[in-house]
C-alpha atoms as a PDB file:
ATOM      1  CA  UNK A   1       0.000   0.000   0.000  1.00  0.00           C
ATOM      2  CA  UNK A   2       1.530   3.719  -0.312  1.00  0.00           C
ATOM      3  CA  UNK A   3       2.101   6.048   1.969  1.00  0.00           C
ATOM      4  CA  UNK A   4       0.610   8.946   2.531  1.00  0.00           C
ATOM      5  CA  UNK A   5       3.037  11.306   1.331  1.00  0.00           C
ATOM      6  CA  UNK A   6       3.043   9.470  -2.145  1.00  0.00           C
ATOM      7  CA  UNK A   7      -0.164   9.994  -2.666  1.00  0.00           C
ATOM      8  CA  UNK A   8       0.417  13.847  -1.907  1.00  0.00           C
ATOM      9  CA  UNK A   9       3.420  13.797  -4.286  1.00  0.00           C
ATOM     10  CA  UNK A  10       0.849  12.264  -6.845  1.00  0.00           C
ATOM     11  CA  UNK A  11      -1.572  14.885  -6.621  1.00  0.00           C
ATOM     12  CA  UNK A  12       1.076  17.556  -6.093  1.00  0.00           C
ATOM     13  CA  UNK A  13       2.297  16.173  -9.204  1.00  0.00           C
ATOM     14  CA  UNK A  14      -1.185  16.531 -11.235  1.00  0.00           C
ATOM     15  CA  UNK A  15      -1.521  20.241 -10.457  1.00  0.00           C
ATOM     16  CA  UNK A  16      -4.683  20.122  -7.660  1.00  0.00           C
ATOM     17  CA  UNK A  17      -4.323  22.834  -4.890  1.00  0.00           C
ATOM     18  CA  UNK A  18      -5.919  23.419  -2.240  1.00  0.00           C
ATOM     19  CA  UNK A  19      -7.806  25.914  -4.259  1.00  0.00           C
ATOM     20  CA  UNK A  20      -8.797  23.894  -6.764  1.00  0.00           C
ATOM     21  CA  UNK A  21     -12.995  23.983  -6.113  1.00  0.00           C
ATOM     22  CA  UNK A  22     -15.591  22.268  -7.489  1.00  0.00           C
ATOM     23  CA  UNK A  23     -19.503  23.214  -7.671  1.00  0.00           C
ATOM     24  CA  UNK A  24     -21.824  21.652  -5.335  1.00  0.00           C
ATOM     25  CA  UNK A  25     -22.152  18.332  -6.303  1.00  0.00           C
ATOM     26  CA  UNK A  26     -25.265  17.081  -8.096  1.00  0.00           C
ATOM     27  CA  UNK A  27     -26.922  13.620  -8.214  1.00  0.00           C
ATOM     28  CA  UNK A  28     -26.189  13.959 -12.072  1.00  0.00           C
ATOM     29  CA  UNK A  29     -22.382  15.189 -11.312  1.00  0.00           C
ATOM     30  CA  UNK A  30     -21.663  12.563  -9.196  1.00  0.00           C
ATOM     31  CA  UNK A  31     -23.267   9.291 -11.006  1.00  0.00           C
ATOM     32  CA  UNK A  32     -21.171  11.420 -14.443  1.00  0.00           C
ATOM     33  CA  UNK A  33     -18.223  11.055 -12.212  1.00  0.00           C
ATOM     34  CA  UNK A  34     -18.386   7.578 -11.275  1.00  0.00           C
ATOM     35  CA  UNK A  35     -19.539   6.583 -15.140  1.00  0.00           C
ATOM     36  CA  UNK A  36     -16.353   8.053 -16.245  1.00  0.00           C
ATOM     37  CA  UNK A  37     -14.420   5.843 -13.975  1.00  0.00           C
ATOM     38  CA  UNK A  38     -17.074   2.667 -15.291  1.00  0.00           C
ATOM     39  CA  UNK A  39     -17.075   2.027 -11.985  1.00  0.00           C
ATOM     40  CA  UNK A  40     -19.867   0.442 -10.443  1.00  0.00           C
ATOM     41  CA  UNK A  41     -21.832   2.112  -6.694  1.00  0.00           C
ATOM     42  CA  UNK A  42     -20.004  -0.460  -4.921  1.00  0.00           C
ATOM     43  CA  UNK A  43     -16.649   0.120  -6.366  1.00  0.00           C
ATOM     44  CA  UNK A  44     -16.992   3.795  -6.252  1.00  0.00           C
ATOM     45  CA  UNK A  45     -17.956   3.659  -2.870  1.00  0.00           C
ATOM     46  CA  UNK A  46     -14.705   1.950  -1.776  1.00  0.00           C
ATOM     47  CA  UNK A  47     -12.617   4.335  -3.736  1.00  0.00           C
ATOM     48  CA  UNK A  48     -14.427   6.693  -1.702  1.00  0.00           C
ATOM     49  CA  UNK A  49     -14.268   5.105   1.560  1.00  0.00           C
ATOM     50  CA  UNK A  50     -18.293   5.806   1.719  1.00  0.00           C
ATOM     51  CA  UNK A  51     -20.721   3.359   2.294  1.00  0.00           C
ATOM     52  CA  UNK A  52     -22.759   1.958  -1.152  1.00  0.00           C
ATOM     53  CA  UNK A  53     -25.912   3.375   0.883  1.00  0.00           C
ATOM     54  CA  UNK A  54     -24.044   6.978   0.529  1.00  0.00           C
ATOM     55  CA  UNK A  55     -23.328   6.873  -2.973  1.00  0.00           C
ATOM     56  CA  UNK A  56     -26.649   5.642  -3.805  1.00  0.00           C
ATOM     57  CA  UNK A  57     -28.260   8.373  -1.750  1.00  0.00           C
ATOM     58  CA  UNK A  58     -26.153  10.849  -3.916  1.00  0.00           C
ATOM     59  CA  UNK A  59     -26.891   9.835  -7.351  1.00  0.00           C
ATOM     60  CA  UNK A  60     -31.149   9.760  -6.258  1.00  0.00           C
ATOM     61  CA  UNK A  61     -30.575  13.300  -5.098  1.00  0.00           C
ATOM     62  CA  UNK A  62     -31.716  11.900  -1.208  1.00  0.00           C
ATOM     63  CA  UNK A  63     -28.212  13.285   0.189  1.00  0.00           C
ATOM     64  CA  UNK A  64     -26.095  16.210  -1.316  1.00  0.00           C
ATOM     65  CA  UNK A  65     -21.801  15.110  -0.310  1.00  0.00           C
ATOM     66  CA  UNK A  66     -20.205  17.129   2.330  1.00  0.00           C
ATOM     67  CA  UNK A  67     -17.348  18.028   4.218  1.00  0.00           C
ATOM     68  CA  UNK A  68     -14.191  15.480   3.114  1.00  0.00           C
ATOM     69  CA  UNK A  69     -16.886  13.570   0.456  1.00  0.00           C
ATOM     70  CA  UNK A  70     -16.865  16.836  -1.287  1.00  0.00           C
ATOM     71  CA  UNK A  71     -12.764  16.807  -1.652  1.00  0.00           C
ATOM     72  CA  UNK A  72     -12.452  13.508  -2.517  1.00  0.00           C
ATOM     73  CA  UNK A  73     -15.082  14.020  -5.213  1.00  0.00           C
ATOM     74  CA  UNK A  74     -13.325  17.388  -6.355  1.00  0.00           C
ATOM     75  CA  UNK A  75     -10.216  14.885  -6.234  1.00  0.00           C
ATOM     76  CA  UNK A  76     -10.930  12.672  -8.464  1.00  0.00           C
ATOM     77  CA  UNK A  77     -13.093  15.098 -10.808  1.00  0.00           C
ATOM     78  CA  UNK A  78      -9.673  16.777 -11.070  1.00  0.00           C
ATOM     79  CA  UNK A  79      -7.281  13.466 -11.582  1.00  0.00           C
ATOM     80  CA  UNK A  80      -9.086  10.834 -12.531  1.00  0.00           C
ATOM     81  CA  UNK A  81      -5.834   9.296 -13.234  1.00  0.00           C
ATOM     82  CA  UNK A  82      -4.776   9.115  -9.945  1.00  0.00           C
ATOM     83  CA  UNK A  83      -7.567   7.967  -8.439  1.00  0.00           C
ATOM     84  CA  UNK A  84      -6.932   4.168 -10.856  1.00  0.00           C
ATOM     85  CA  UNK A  85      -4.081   4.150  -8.841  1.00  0.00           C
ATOM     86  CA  UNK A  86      -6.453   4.495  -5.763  1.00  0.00           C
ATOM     87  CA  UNK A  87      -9.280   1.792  -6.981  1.00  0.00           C
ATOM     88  CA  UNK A  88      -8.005  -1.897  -6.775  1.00  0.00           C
ATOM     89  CA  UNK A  89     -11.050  -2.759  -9.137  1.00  0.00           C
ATOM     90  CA  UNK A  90      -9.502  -0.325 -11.599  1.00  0.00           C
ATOM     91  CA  UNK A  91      -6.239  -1.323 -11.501  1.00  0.00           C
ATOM     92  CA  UNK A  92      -7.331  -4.998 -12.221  1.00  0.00           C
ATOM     93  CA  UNK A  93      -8.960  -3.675 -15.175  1.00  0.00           C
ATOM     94  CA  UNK A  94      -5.481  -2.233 -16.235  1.00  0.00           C
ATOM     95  CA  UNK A  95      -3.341  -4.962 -15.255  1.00  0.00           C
END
């Protein structure tokens, strides 16, 4: 597994700030997101570290992400990239 500070070289490395800011996130933003990836709920939602319930929730519009959902989304909105590194069901799909 990496460290912590790899992963913060990695997204040092693709440009995202601390400024970097996304708009509130929709139910359509965030099932556009996770389509992108072709990742299914339950895969997204362990990317995410949320539970399937959450993601779910999201995409019907029940529940709008917040606090560190919200930068994780904005994270992998930015770097999608990275975030295969992140998802062991996309980097399967690589290998």
């Amino acid at each position: 597994m990496r460290n912590a500070i790899e992963v913060a070289d990695d997204w040092h490395d693709a440009g995202f700030t601390a400024a970097g800011v996304h708009e509130p996130w929709t139910a359509d933003a965030v099932r556009a997101l996770r389509r992108s990836l072709d990742l299914s709920q339950p895969e997204f939602a362990a990317l995410l570290n949320v539970a399937v319930a959450t993601v779910r929730g999201w995409e019907q519009g029940q529940r709008q992400p917040a606090g560190p959902s919200v930068r994780l989304l904005d994270m992998v909105a930015a770097a999608p990239g990275i975030a295969r590194k992140w998802s062991p069901a996309l980097a399967e799909r690589a290998a």
